[in-house]
N, C-alpha and C. Protein backbone atom coordinates (compact mmCIF):
# COMPACT_ATOMS: atom_id res chain seq x y z
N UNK A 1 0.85 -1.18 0.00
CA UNK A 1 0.00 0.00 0.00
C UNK A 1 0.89 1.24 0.00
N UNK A 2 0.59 2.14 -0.56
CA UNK A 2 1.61 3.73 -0.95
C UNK A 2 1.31 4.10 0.30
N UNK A 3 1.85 5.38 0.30
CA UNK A 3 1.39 6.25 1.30
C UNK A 3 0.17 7.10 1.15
N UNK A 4 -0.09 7.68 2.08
CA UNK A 4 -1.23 8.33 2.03
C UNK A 4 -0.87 9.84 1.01
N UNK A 5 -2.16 9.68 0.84
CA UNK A 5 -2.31 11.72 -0.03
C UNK A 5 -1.55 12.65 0.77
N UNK A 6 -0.53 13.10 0.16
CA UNK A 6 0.77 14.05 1.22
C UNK A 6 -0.76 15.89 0.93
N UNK A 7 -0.35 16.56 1.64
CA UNK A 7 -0.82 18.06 1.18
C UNK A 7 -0.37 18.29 0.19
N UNK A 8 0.84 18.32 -0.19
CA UNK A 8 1.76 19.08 -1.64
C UNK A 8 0.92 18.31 -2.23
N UNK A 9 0.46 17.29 -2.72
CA UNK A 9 -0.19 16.62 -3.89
C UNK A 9 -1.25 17.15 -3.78
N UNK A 10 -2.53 16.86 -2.61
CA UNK A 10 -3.84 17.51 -2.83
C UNK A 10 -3.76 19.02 -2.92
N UNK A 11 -3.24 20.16 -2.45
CA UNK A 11 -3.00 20.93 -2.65
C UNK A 11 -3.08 21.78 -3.99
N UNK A 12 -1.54 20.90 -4.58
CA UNK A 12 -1.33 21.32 -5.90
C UNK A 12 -2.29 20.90 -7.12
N UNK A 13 -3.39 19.46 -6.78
CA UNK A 13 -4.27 19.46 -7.40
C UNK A 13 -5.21 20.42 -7.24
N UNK A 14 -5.46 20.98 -6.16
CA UNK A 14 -6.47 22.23 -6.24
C UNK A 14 -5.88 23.49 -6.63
N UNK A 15 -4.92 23.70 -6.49
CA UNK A 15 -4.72 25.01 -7.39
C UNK A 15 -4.32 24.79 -8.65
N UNK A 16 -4.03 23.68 -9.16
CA UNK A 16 -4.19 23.29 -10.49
C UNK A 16 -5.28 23.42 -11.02
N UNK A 17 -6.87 23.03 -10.76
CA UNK A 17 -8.36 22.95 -11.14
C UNK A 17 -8.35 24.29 -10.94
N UNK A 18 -8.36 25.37 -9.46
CA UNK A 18 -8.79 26.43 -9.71
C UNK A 18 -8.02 27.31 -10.75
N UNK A 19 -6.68 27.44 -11.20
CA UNK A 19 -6.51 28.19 -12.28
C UNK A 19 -6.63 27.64 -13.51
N UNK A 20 -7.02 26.29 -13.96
CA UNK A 20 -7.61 26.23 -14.84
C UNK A 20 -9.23 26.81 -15.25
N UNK A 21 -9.75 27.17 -14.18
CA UNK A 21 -11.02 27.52 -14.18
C UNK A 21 -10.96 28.85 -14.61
N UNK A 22 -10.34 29.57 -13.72
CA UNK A 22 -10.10 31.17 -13.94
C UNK A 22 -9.82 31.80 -15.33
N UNK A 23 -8.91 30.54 -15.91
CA UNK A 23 -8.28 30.60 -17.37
C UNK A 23 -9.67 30.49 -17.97
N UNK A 24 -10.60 29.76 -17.91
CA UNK A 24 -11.80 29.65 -18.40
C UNK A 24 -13.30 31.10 -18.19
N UNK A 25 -12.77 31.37 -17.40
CA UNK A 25 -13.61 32.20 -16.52
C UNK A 25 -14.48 31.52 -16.06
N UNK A 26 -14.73 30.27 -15.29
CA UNK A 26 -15.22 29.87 -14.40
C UNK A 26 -14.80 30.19 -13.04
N UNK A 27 -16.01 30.03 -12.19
CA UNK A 27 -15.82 30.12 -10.34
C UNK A 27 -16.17 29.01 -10.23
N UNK A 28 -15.29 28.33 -9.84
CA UNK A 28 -15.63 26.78 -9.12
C UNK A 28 -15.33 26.92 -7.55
N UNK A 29 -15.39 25.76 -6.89
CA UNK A 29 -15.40 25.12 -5.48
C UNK A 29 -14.37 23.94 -6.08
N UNK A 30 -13.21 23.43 -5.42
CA UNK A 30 -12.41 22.42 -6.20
C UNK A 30 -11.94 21.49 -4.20
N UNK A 31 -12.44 20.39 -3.83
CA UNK A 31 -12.10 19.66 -3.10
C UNK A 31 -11.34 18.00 -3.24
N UNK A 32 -10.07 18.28 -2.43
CA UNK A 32 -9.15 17.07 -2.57
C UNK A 32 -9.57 16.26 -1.55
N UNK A 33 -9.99 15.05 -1.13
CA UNK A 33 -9.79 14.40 -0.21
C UNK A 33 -9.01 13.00 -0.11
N UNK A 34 -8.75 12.40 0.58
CA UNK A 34 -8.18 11.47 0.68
C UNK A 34 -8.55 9.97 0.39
N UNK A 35 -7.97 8.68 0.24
CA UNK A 35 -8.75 7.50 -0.13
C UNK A 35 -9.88 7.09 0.17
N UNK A 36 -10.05 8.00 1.70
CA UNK A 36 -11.51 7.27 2.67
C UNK A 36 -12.56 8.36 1.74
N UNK A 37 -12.01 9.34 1.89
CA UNK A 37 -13.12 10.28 0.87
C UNK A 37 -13.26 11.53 2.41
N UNK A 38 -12.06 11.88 2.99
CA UNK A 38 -11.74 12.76 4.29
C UNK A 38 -10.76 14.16 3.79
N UNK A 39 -11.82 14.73 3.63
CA UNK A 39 -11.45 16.24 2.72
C UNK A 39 -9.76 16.90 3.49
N UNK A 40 -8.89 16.87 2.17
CA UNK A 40 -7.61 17.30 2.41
C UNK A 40 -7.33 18.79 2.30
N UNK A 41 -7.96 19.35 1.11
CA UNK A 41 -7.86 20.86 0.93
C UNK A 41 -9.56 21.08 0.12
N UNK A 42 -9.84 21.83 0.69
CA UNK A 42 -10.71 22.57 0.02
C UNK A 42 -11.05 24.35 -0.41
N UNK A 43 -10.83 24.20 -1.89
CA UNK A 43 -10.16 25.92 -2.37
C UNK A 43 -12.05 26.56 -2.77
N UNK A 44 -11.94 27.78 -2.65
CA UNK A 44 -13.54 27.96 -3.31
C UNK A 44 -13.13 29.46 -3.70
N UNK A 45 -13.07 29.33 -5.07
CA UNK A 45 -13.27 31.19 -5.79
C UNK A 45 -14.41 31.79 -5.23
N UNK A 46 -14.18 33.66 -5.57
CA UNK A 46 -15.21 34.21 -5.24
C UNK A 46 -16.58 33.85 -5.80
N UNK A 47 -17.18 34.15 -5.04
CA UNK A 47 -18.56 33.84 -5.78
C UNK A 47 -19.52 32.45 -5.84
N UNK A 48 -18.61 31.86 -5.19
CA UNK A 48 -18.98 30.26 -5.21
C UNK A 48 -19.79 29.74 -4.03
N UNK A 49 -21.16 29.17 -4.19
CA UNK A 49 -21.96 29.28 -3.57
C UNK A 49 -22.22 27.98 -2.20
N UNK A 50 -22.86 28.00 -1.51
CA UNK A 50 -22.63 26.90 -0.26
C UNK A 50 -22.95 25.53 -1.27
N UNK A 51 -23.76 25.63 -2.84
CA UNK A 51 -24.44 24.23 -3.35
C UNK A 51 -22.85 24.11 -4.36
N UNK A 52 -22.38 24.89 -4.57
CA UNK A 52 -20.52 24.30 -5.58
C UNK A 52 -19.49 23.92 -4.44
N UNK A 53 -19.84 24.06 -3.43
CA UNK A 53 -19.03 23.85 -2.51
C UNK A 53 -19.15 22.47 -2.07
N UNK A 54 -20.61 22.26 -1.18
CA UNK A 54 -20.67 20.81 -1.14
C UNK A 54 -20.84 19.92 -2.29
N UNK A 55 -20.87 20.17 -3.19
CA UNK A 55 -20.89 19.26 -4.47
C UNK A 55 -19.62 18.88 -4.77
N UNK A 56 -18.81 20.04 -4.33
CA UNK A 56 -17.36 19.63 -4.92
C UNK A 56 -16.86 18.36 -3.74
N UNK A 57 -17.24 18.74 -2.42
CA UNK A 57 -16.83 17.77 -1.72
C UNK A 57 -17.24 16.17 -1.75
N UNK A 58 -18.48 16.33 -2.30
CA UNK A 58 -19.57 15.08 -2.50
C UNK A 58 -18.78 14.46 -3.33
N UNK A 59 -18.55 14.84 -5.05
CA UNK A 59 -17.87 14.24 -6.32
C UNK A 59 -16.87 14.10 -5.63
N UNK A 60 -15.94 14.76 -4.83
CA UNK A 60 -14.35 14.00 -4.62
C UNK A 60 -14.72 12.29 -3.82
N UNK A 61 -15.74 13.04 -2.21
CA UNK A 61 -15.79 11.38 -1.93
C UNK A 61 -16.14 10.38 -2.69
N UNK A 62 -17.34 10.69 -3.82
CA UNK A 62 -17.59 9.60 -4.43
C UNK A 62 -16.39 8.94 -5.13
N UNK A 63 -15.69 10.07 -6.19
CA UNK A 63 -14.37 9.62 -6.84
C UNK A 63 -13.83 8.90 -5.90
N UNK A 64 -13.43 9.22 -4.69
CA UNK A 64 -12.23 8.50 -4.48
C UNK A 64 -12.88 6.93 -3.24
N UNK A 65 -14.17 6.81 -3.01
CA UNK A 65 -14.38 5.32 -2.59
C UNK A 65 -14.85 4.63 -3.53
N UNK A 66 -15.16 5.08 -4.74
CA UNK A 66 -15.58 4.20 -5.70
C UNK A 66 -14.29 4.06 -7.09
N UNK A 67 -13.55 4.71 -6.85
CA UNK A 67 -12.65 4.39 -7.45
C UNK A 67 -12.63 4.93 -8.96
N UNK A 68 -14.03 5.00 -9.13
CA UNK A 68 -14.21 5.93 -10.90
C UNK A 68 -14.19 7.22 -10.79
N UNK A 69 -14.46 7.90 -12.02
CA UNK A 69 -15.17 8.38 -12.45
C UNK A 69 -16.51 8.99 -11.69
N UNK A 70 -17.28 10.46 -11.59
CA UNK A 70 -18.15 10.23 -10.69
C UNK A 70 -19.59 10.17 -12.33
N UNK A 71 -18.91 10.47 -13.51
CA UNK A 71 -19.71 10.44 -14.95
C UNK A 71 -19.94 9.00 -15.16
N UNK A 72 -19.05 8.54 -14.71
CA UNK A 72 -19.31 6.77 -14.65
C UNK A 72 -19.97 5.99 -13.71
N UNK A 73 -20.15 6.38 -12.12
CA UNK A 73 -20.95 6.54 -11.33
C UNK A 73 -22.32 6.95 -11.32
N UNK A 74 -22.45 7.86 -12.18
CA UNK A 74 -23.59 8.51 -12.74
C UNK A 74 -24.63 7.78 -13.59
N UNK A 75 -23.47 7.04 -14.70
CA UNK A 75 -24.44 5.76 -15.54
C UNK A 75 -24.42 4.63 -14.94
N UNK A 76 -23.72 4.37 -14.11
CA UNK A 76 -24.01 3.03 -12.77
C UNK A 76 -25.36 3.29 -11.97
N UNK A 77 -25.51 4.20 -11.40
CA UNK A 77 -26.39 4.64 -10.46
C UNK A 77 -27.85 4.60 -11.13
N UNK A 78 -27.83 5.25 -12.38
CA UNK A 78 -28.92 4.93 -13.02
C UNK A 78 -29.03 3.40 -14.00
N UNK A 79 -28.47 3.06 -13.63
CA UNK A 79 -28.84 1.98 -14.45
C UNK A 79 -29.96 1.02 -13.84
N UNK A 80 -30.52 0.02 -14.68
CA UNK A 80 -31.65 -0.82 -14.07
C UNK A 80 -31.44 -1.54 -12.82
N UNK A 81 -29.97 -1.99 -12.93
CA UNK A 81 -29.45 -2.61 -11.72
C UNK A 81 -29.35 -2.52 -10.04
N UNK A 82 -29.44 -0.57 -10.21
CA UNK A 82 -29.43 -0.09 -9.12
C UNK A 82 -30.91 0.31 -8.48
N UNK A 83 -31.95 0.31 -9.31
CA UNK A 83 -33.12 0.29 -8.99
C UNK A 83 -33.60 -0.06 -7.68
N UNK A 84 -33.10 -1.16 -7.41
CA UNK A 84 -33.17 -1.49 -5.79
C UNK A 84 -32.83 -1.43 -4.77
N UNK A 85 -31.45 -0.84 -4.74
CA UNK A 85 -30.85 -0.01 -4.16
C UNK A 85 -30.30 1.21 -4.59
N UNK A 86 -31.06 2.33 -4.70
CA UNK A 86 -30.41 3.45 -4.95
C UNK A 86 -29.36 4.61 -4.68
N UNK A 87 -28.34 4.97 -4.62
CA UNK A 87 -27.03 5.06 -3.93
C UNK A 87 -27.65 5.97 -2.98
N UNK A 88 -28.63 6.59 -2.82
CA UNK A 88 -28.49 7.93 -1.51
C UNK A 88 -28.80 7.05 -0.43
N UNK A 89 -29.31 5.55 -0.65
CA UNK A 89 -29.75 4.56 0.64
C UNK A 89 -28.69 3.74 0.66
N UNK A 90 -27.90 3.43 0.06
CA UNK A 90 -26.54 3.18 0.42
C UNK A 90 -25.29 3.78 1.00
N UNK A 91 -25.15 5.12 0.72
CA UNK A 91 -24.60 6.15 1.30
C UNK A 91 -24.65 7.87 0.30
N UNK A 92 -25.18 8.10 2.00
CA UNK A 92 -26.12 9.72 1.05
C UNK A 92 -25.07 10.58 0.69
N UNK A 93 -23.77 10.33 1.18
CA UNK A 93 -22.55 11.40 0.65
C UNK A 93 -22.57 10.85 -1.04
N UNK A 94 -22.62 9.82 -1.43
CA UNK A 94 -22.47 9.43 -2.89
C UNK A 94 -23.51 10.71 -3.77
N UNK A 95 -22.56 11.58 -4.95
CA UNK A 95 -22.93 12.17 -5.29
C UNK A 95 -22.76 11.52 -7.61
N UNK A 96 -24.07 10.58 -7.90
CA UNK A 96 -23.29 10.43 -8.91
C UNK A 96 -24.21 11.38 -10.04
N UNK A 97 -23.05 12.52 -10.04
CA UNK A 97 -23.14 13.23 -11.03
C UNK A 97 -21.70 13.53 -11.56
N UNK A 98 -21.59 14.05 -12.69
CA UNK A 98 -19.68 14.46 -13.22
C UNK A 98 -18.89 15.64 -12.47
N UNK A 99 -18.10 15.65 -12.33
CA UNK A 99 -16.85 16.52 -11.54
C UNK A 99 -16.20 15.97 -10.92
N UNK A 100 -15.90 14.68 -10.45
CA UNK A 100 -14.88 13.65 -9.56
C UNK A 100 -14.27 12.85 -10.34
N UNK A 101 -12.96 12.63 -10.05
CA UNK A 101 -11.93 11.92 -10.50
C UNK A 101 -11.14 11.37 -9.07
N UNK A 102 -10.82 10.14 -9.81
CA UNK A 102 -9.59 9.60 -8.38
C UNK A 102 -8.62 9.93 -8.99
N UNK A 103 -7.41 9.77 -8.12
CA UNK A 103 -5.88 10.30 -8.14
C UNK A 103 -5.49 8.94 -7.73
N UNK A 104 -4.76 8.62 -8.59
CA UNK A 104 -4.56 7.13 -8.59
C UNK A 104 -2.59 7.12 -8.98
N UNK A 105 -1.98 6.11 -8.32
CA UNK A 105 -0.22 6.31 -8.39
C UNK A 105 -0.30 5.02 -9.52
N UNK A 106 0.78 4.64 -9.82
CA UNK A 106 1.40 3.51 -11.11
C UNK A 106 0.77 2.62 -10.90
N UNK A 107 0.23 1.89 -10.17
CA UNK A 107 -0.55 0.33 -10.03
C UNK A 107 -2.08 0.94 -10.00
N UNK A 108 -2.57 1.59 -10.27
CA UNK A 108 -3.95 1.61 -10.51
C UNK A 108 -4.19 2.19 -8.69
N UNK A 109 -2.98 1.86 -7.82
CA UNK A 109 -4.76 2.54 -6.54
C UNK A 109 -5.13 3.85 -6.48
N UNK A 110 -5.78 3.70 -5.72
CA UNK A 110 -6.61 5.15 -5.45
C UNK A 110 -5.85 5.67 -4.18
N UNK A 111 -5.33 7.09 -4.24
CA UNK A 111 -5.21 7.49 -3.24
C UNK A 111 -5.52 8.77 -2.81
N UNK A 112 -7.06 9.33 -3.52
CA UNK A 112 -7.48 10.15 -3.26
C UNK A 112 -8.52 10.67 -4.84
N UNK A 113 -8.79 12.20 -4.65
CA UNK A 113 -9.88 11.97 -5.19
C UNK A 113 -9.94 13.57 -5.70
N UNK A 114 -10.30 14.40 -6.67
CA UNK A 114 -10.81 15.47 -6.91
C UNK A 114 -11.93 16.02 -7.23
N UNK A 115 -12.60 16.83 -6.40
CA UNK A 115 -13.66 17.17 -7.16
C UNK A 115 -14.18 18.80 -7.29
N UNK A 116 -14.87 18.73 -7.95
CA UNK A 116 -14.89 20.80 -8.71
C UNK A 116 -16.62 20.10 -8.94
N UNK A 117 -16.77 21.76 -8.12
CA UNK A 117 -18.58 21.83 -8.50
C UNK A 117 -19.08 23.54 -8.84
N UNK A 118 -19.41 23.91 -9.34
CA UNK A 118 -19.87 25.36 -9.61
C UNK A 118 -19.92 25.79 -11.01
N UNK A 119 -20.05 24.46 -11.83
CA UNK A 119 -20.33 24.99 -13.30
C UNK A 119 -20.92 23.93 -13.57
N UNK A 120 -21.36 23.76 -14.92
CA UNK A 120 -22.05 22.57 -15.34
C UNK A 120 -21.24 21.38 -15.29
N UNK A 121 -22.04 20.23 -15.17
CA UNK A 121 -20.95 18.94 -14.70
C UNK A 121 -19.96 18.31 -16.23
N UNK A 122 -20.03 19.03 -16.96
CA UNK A 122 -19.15 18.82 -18.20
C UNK A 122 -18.02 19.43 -17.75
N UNK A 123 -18.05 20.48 -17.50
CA UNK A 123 -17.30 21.77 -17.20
C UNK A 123 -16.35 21.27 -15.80
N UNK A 124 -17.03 20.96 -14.66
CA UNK A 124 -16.89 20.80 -13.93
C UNK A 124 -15.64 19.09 -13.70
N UNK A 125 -15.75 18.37 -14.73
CA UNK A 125 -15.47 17.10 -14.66
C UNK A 125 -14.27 17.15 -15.67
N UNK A 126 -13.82 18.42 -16.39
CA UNK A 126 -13.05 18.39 -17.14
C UNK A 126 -11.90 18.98 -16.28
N UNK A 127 -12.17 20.31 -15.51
CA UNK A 127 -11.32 20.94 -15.18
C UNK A 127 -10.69 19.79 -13.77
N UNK A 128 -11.56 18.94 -13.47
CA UNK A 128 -10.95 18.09 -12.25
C UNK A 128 -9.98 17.28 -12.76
N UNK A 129 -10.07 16.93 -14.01
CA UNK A 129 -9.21 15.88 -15.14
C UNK A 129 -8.24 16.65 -15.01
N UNK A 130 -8.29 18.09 -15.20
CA UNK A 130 -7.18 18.89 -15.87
C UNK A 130 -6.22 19.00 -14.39
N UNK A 131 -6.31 18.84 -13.45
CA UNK A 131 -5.92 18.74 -12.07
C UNK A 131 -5.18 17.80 -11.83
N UNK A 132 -5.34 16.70 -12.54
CA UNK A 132 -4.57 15.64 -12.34
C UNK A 132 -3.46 15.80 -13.26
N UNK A 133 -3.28 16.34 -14.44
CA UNK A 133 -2.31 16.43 -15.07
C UNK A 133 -0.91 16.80 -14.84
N UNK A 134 -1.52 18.18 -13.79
CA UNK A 134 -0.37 18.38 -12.99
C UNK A 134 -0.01 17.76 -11.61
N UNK A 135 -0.17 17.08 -12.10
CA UNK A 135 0.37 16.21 -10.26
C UNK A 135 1.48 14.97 -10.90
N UNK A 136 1.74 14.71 -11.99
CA UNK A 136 2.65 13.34 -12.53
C UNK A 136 3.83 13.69 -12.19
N UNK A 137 4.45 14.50 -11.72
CA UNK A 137 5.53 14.70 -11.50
C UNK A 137 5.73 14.35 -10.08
N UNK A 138 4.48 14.76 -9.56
CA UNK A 138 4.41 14.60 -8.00
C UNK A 138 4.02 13.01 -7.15
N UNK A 139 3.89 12.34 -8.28
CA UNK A 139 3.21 11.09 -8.04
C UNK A 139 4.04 10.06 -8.83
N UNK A 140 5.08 10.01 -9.12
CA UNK A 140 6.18 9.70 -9.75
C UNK A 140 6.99 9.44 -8.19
């Protein structure tokens, strides 16, 4: 097992998402948490409202205990399968809508999670992608 999510990594993933946003002229909410889904940094531009805020925190936990995608979570959750158990009765922090990504080291684990809420979840699920880009150096 690696080590845990250091700050310099979640960190630099959030100010990675928020100036990609800015570059966009988006105001997002951008939250890192850790494998359990136990918020490490949480950044929020002006303007960003109490519902981009907890959303951003929601998509990171989901990203990072489910291990996807939270856009992939999203077509899980709805699918026929889940009908009978629907994720808010499984656990109501599960948020499956897009903006979460896991942060995952060379063997595939998860060791944490990003998530950005305050724009549309296209928007929102890209700039969290774009967060991870800069962290390979750091996760190396």
């Amino acid at each position: 097992m690696r080590e845990a999510l250091t700050y310099a990594i979640a960190h630099g993933a959030a100010e990675a998402a928020l100036e990609a946003a800015r570059a966009e002229g988006a105001r997002i909410c951008v939250a890192v948490v850790n494998r359990s889904g136990i918020t490490k940094v949480l950044l929020s531009d002006d303007g960003v409202g109490p519902i981009g805020i907890e959303t951003a925190r929601r998509k990171a936990y989901t990203a990072a205990v489910t291990g996807i995608p939270t856009s992939k979570f999203a077509d899980f959750a709805a699918s026929p399968a889940m009908a009978l158990a629907p994720v808010h009765l499984v656990d109501a922090d599960l948020l499956p809508v897009p903006g979460g990504v896991p942060i995952t080291v060379d063997n595939g684990e998860v060791i944490g999670a990003v998530g950005v809420g305050g724009a549309d979840g296209e928007t929102d699920e890209r700039l969290a992608s774009r967060a991870l880009e800069g962290l390979k150096d750091l996760l190396a």
